[in-house]
C-alpha atoms as a PDB file:
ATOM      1  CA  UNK A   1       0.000   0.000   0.000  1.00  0.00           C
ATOM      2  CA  UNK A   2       1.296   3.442  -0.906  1.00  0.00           C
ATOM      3  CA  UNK A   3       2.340   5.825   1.798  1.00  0.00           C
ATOM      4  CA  UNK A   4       0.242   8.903   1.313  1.00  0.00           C
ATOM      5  CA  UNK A   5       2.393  12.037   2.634  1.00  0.00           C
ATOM      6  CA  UNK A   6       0.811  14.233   5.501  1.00  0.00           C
ATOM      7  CA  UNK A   7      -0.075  16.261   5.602  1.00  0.00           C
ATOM      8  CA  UNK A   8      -1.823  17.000   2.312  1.00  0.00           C
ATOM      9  CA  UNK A   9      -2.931  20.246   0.810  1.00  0.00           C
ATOM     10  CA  UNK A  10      -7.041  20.782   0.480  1.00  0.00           C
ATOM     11  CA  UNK A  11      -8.051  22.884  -2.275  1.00  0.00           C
ATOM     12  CA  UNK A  12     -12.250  22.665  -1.664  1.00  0.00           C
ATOM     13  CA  UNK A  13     -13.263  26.153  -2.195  1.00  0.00           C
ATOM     14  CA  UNK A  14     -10.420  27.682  -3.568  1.00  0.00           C
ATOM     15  CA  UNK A  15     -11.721  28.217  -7.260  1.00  0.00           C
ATOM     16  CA  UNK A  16      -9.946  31.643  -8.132  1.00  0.00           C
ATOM     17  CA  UNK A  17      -7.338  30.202 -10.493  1.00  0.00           C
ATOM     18  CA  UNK A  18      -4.891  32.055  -9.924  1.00  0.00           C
ATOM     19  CA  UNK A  19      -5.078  31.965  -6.256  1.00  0.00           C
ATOM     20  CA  UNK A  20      -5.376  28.490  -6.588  1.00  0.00           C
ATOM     21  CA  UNK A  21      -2.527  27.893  -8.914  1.00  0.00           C
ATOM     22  CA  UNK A  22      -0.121  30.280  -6.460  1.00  0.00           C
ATOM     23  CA  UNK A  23      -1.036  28.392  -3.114  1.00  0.00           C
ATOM     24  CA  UNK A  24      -0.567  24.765  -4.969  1.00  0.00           C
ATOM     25  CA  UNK A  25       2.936  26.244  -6.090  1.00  0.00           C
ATOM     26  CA  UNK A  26       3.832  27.832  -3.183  1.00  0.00           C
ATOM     27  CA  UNK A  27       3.089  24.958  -0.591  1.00  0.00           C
ATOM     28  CA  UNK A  28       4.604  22.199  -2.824  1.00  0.00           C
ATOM     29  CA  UNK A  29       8.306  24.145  -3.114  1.00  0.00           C
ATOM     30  CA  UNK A  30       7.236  24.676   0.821  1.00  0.00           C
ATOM     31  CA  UNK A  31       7.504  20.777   1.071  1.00  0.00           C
ATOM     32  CA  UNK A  32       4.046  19.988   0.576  1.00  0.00           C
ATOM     33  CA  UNK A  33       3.718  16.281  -1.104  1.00  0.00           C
ATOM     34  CA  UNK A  34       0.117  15.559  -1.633  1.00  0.00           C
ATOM     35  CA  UNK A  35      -2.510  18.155  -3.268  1.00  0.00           C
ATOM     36  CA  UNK A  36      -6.189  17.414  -3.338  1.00  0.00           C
ATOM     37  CA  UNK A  37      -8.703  18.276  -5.687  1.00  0.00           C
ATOM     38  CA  UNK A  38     -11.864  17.209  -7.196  1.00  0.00           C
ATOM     39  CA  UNK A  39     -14.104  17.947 -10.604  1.00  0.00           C
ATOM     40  CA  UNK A  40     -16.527  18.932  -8.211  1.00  0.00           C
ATOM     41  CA  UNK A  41     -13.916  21.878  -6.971  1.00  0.00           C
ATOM     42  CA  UNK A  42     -13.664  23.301 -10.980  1.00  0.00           C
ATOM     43  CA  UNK A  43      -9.536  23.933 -10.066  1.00  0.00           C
ATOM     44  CA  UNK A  44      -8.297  21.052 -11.178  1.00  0.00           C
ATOM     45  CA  UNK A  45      -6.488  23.114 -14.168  1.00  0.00           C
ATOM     46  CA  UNK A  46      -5.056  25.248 -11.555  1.00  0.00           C
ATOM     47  CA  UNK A  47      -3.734  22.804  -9.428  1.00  0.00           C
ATOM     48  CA  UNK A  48      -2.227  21.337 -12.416  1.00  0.00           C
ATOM     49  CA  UNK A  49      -0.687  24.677 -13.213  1.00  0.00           C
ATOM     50  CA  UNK A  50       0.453  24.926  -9.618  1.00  0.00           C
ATOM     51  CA  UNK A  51       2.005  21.680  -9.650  1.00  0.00           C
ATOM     52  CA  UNK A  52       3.381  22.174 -13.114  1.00  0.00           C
ATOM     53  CA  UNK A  53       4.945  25.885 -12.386  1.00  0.00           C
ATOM     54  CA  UNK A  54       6.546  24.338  -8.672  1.00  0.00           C
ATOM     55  CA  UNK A  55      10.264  23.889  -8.888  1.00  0.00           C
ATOM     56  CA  UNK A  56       9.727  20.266  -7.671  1.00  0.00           C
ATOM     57  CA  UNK A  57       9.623  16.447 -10.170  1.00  0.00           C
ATOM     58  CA  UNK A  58       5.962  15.792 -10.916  1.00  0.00           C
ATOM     59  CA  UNK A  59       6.316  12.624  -9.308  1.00  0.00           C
ATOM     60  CA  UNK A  60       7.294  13.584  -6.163  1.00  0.00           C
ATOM     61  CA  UNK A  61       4.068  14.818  -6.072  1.00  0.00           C
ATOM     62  CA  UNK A  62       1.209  12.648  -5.009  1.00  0.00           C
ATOM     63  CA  UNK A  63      -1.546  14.086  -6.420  1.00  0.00           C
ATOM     64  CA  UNK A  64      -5.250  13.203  -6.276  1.00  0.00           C
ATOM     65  CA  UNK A  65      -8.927  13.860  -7.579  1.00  0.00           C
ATOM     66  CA  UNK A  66     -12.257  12.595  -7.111  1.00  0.00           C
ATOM     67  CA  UNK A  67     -15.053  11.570 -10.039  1.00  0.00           C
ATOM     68  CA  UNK A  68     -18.335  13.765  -9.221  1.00  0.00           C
ATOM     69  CA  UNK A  69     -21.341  12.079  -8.174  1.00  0.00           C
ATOM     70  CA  UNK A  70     -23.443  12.895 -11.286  1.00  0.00           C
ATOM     71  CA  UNK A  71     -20.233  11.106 -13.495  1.00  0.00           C
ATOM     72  CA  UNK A  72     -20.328   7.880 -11.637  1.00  0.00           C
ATOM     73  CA  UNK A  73     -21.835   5.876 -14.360  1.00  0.00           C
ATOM     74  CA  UNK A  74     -19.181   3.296 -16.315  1.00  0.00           C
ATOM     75  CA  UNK A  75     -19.169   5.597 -19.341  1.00  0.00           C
ATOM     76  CA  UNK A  76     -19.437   8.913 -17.408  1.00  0.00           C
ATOM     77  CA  UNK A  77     -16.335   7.849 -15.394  1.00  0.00           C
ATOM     78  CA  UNK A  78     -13.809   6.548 -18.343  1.00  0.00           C
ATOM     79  CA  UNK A  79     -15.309   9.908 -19.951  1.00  0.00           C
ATOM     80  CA  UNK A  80     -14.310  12.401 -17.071  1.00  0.00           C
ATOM     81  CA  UNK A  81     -11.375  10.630 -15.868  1.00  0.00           C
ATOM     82  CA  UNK A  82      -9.696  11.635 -19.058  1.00  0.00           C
ATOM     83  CA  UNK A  83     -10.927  14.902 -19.002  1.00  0.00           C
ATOM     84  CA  UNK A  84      -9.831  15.629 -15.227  1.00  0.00           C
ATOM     85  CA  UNK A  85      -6.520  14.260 -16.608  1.00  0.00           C
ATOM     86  CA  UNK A  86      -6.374  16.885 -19.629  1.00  0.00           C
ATOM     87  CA  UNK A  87      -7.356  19.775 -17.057  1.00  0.00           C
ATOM     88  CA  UNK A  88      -4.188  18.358 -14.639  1.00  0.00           C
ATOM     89  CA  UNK A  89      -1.882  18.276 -17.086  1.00  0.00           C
ATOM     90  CA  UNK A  90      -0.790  14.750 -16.307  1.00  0.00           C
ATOM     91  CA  UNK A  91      -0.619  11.099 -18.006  1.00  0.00           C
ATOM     92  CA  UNK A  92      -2.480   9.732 -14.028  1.00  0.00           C
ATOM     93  CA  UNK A  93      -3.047  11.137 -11.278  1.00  0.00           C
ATOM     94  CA  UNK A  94      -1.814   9.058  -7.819  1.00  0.00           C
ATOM     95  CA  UNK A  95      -5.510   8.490  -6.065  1.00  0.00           C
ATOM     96  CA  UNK A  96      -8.735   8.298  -7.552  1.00  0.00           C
ATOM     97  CA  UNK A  97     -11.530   8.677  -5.592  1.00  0.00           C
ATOM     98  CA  UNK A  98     -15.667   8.333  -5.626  1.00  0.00           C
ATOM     99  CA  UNK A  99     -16.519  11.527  -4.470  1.00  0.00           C
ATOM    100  CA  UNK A 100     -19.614  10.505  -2.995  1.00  0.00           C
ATOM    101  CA  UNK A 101     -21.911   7.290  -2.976  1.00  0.00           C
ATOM    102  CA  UNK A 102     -24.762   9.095  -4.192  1.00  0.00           C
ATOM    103  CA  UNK A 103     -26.018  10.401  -7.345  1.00  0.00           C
ATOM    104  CA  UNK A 104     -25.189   7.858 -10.283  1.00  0.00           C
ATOM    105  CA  UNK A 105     -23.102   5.780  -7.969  1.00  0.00           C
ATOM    106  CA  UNK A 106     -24.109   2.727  -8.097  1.00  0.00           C
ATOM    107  CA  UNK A 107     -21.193   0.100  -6.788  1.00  0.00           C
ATOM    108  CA  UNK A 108     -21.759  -3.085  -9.425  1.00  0.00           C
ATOM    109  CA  UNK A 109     -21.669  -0.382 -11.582  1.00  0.00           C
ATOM    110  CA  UNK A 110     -19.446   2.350 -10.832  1.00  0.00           C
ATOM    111  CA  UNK A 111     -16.468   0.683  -9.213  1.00  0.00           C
ATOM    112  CA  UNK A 112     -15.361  -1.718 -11.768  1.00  0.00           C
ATOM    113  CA  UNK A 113     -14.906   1.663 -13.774  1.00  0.00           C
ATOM    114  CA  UNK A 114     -12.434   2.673 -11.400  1.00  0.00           C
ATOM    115  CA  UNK A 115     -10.648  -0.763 -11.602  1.00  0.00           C
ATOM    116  CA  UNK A 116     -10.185  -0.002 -15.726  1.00  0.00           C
ATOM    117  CA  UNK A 117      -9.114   3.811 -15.008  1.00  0.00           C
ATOM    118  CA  UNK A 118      -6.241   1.734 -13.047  1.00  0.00           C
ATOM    119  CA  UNK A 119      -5.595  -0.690 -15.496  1.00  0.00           C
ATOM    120  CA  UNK A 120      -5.143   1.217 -17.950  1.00  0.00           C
ATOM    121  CA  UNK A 121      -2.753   3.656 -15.810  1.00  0.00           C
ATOM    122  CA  UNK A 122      -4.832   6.561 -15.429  1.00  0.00           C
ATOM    123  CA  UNK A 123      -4.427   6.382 -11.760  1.00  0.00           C
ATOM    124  CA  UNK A 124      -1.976   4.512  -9.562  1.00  0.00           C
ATOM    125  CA  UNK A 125      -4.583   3.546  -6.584  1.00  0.00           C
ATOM    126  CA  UNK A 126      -8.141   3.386  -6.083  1.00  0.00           C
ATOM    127  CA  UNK A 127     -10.265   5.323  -3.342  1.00  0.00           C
ATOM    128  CA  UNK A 128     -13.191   6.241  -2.026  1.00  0.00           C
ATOM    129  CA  UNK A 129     -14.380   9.540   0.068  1.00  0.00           C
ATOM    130  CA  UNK A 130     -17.446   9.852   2.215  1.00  0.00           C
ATOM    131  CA  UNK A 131     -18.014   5.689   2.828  1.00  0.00           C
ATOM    132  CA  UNK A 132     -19.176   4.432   6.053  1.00  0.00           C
ATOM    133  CA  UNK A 133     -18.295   1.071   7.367  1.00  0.00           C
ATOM    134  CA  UNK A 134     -20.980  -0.983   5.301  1.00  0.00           C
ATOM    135  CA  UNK A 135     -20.327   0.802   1.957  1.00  0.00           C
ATOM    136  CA  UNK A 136     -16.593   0.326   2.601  1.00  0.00           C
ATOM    137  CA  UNK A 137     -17.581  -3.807   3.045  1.00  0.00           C
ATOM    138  CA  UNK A 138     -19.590  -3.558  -0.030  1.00  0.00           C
ATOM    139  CA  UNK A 139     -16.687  -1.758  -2.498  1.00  0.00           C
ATOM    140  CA  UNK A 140     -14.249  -3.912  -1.422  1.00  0.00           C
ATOM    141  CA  UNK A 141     -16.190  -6.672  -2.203  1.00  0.00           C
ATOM    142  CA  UNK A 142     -16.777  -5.809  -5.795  1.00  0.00           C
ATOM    143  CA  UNK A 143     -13.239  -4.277  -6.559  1.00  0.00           C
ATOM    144  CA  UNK A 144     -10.370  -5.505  -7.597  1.00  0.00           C
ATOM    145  CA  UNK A 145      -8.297  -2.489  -6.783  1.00  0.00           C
ATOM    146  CA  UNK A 146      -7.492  -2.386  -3.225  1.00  0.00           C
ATOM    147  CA  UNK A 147      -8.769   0.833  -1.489  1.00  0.00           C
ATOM    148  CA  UNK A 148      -6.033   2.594  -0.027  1.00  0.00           C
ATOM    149  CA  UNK A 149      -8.012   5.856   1.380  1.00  0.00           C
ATOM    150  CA  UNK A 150     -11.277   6.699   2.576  1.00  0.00           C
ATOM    151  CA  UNK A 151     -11.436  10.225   2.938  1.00  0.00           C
ATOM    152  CA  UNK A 152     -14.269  11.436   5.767  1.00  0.00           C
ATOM    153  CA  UNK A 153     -15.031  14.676   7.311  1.00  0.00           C
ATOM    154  CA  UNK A 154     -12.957  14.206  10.698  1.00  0.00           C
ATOM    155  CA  UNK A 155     -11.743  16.379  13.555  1.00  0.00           C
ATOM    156  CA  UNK A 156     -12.177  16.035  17.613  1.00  0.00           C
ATOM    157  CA  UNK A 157     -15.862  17.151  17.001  1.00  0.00           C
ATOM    158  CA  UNK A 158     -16.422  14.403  14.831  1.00  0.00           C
ATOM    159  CA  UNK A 159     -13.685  11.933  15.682  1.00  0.00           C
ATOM    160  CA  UNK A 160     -15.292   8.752  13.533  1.00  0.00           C
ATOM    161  CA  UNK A 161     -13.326   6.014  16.088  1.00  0.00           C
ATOM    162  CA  UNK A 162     -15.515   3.193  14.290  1.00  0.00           C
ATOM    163  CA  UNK A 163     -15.004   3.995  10.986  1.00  0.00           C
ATOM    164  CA  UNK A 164     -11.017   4.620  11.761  1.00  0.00           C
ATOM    165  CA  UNK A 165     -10.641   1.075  13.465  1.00  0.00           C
ATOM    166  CA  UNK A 166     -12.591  -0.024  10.730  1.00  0.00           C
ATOM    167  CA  UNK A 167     -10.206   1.461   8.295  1.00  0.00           C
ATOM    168  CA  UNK A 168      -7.018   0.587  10.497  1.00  0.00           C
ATOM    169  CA  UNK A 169      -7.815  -3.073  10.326  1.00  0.00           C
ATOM    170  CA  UNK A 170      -8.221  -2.944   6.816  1.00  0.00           C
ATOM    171  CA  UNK A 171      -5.472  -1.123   5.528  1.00  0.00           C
ATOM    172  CA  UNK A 172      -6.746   1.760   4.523  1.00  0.00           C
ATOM    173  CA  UNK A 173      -5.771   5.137   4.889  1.00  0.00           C
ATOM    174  CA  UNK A 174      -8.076   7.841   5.949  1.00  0.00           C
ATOM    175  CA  UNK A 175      -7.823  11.267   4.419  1.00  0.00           C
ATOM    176  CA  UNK A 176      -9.412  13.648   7.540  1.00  0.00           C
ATOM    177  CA  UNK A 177     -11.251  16.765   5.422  1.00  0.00           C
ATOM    178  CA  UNK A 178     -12.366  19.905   7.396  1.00  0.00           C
ATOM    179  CA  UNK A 179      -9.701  19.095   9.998  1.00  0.00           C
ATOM    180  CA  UNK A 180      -9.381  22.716  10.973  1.00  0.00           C
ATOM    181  CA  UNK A 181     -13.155  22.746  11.557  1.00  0.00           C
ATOM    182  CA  UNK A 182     -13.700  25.340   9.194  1.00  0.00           C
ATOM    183  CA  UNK A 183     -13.428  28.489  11.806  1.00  0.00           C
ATOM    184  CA  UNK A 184     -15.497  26.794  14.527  1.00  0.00           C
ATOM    185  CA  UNK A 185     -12.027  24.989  16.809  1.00  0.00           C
ATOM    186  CA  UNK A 186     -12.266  28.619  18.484  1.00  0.00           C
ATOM    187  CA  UNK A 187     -15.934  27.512  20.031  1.00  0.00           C
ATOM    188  CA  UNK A 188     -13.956  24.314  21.453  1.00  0.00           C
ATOM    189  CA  UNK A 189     -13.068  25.182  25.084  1.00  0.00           C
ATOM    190  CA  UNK A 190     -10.185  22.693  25.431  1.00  0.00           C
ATOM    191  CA  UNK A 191      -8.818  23.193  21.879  1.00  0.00           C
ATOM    192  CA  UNK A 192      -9.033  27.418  22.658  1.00  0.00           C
ATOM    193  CA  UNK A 193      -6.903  26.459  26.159  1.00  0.00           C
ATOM    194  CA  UNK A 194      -4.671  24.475  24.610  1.00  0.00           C
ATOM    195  CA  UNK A 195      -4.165  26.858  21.794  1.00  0.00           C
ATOM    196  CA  UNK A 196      -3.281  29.565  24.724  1.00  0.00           C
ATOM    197  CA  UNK A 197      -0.795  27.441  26.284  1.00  0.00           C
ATOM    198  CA  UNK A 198       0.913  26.462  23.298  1.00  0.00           C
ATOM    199  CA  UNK A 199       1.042  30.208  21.744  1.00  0.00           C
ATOM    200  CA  UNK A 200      -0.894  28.763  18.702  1.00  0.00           C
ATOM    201  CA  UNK A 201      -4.373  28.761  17.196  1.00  0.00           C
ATOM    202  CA  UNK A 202      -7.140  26.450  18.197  1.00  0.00           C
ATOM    203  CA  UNK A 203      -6.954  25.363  14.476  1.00  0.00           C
ATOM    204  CA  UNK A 204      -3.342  23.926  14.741  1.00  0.00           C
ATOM    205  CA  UNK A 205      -4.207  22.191  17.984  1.00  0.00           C
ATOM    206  CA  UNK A 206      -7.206  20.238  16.132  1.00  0.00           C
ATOM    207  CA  UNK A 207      -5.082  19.540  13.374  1.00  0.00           C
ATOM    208  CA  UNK A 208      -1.949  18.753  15.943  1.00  0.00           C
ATOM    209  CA  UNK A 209      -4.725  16.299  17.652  1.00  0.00           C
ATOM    210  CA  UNK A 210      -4.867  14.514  13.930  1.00  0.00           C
ATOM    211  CA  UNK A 211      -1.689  14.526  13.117  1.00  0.00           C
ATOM    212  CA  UNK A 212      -1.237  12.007  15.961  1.00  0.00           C
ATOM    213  CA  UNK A 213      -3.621   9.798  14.909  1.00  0.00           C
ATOM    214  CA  UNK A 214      -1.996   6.473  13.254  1.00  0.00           C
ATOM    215  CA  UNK A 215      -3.559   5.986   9.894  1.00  0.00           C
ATOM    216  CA  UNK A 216      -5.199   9.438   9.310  1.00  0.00           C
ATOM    217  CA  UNK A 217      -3.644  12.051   6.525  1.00  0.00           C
ATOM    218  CA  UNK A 218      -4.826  15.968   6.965  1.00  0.00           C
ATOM    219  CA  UNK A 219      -5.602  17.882   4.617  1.00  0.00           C
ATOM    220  CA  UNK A 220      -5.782  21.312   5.632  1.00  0.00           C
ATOM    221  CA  UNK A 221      -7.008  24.157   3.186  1.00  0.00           C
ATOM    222  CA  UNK A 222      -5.049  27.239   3.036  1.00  0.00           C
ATOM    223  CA  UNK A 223      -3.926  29.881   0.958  1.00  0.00           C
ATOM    224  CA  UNK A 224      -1.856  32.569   2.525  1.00  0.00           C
ATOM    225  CA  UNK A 225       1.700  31.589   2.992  1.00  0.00           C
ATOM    226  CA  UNK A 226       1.906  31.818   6.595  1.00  0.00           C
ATOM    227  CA  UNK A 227      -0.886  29.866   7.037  1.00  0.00           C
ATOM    228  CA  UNK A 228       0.850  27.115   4.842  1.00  0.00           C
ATOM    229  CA  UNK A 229       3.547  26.821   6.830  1.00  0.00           C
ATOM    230  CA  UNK A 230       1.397  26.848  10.152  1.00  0.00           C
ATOM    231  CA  UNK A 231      -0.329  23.737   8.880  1.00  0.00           C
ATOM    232  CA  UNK A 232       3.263  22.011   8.529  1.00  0.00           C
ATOM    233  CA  UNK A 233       4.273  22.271  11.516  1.00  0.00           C
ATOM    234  CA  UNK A 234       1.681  21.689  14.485  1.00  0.00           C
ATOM    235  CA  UNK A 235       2.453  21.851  17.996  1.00  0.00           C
ATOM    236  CA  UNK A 236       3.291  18.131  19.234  1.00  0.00           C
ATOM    237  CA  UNK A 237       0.534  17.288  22.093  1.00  0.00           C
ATOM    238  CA  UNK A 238       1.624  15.306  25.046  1.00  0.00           C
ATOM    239  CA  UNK A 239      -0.458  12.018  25.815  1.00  0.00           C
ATOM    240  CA  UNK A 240      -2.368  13.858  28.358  1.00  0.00           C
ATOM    241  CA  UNK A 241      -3.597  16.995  26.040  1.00  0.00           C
ATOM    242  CA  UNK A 242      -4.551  13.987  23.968  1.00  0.00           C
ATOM    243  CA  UNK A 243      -6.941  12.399  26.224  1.00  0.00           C
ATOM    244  CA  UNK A 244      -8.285  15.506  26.809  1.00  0.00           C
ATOM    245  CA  UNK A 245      -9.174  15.850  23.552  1.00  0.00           C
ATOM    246  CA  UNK A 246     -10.528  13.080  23.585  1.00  0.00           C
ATOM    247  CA  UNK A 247     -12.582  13.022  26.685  1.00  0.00           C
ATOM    248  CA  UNK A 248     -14.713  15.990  24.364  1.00  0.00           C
ATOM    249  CA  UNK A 249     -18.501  15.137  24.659  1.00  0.00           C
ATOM    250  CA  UNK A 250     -19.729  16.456  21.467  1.00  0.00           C
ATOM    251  CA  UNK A 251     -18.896  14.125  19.012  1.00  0.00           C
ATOM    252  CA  UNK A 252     -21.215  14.189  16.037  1.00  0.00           C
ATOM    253  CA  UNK A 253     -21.024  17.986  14.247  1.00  0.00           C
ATOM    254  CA  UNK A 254     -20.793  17.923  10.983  1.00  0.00           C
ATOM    255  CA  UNK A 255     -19.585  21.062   9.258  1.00  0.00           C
ATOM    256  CA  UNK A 256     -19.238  19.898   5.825  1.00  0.00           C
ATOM    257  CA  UNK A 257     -22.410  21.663   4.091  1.00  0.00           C
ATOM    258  CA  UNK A 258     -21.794  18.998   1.315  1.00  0.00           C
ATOM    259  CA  UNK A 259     -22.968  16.047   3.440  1.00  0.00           C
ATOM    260  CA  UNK A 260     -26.419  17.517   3.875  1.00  0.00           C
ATOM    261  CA  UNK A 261     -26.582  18.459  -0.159  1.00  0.00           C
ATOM    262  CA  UNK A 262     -25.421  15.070  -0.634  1.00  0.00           C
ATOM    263  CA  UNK A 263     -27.785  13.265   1.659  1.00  0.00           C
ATOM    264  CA  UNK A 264     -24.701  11.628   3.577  1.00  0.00           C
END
């Protein structure tokens, strides 16, 4: 199974391409390894650009995109792999995810799809985003690929300790989205304290709190350069700021606004 380099760089929302391509430049000759995107995020041409314009090989890059739900049909996928390819600039990207299983997913369907874009070398590893536990049984029951990543909203709100034993036992990676809670770590009372004694922002502590997580990847958005280099480099929480991180009640807020457009 591939090692997948953490943390990664999130580009959900950034659609300005020129912002977009300067921030994927910028945090790869930083020492960023991994850049996410999807068709649903309309950069990937930027983030190709980005990649392409960094001072760094392309394939020390691992770079990854995810099929839209509404192109999850066997024709719709070979179709808009190749065209997410075109907009990248590159012969295959690294990871190829399902987006979403909704829409035209439909797994008998859809995921032997994703077993021909590898095949044929259009991607290097399968994935999926947004699976629970059951879905997860069910893909890797029909693929041939092995899923290496399951990428999931996740942060100490929402820590998902099923689905990541799940996904530990299994061998497969997850990808933690939204890890700096998207502007709400601040309302967090132990994540604000701990921010205070460290000097830092409650957003590095939730993303310090993941980084120590076996078997989960970050993948922060940013776009300003100090903020690139904040994500890098996390304060390293002791065993006992751990636990209390853990020992949070609230464990089930969602912030992605995509998982109640998706119906996930």
């Amino acid at each position: 199974m591939p090692t997948i380099p953490s943390p990664g760089l999130g580009t959900s929302g950034n659609d300005d391409p020129d912002q977009c391509a300067e921030t994927v430049r910028t945090a790869v000759e930083m020492g960023y390894r991994h850049v996410d995107t999807a068709q649903m995020y309309d950069n990937e041409a930027a983030v190709g650009e980005g990649i392409a314009a960094a001072d760094v090989p392309r394939e020390d890059v691992f770079l990854a995109t995810k099929v839209h739900p509404s192109n999850l049909a066997p024709d719709d996928v070979r179709e808009t792999v190749d065209e997410s390819l075109d907009r990248l600039g590159v012969d295959a990207v690294d990871l190829l995810y399902v987006h979403w299983p909704t829409g035209a997913y439909d797994a008998e369907a859809t995921l032997p799809a994703f077993d021909e874009a590898r095949d044929a070398g259009k991607t290097r590893h399968v994935a999926v985003s947004n699976f629970t536990v059951d879905l997860l049984d069910e893909a890797e029951g029909i693929l041939d690929s092995p899923i290496v990543a399951n990428q999931v909203e996740m942060h100490p709100l929402l820590p998902q300790d099923d689905l990541l034993d799940y996904c530990r036992d299994h061998e497969v990676t997850v990808v933690a989205y939204a890890p700096l809670m998207q502007g709400e770590a601040g309302e967090v009372d132990v994540l604000a304290d701990l921010a205070d004694e460290y000097d830092a922002t409650p957003e590095a502590v939730s993303l310090a709190w993941l980084a120590q997580r076996d078997g989960v990847v970050p993948i922060p958005k940013a776009t300003g350069e100090a903020h690139l280099r904040a994500n890098v480099d996390p304060p390293e929480l002791t065993e006992e700021e751990v636990a209390r991180i853990d020992a949070i009640e609230e464990r089930e807020r969602r912030i992605d606004p995509d998982a109640a457009a998706w119906n996930r």
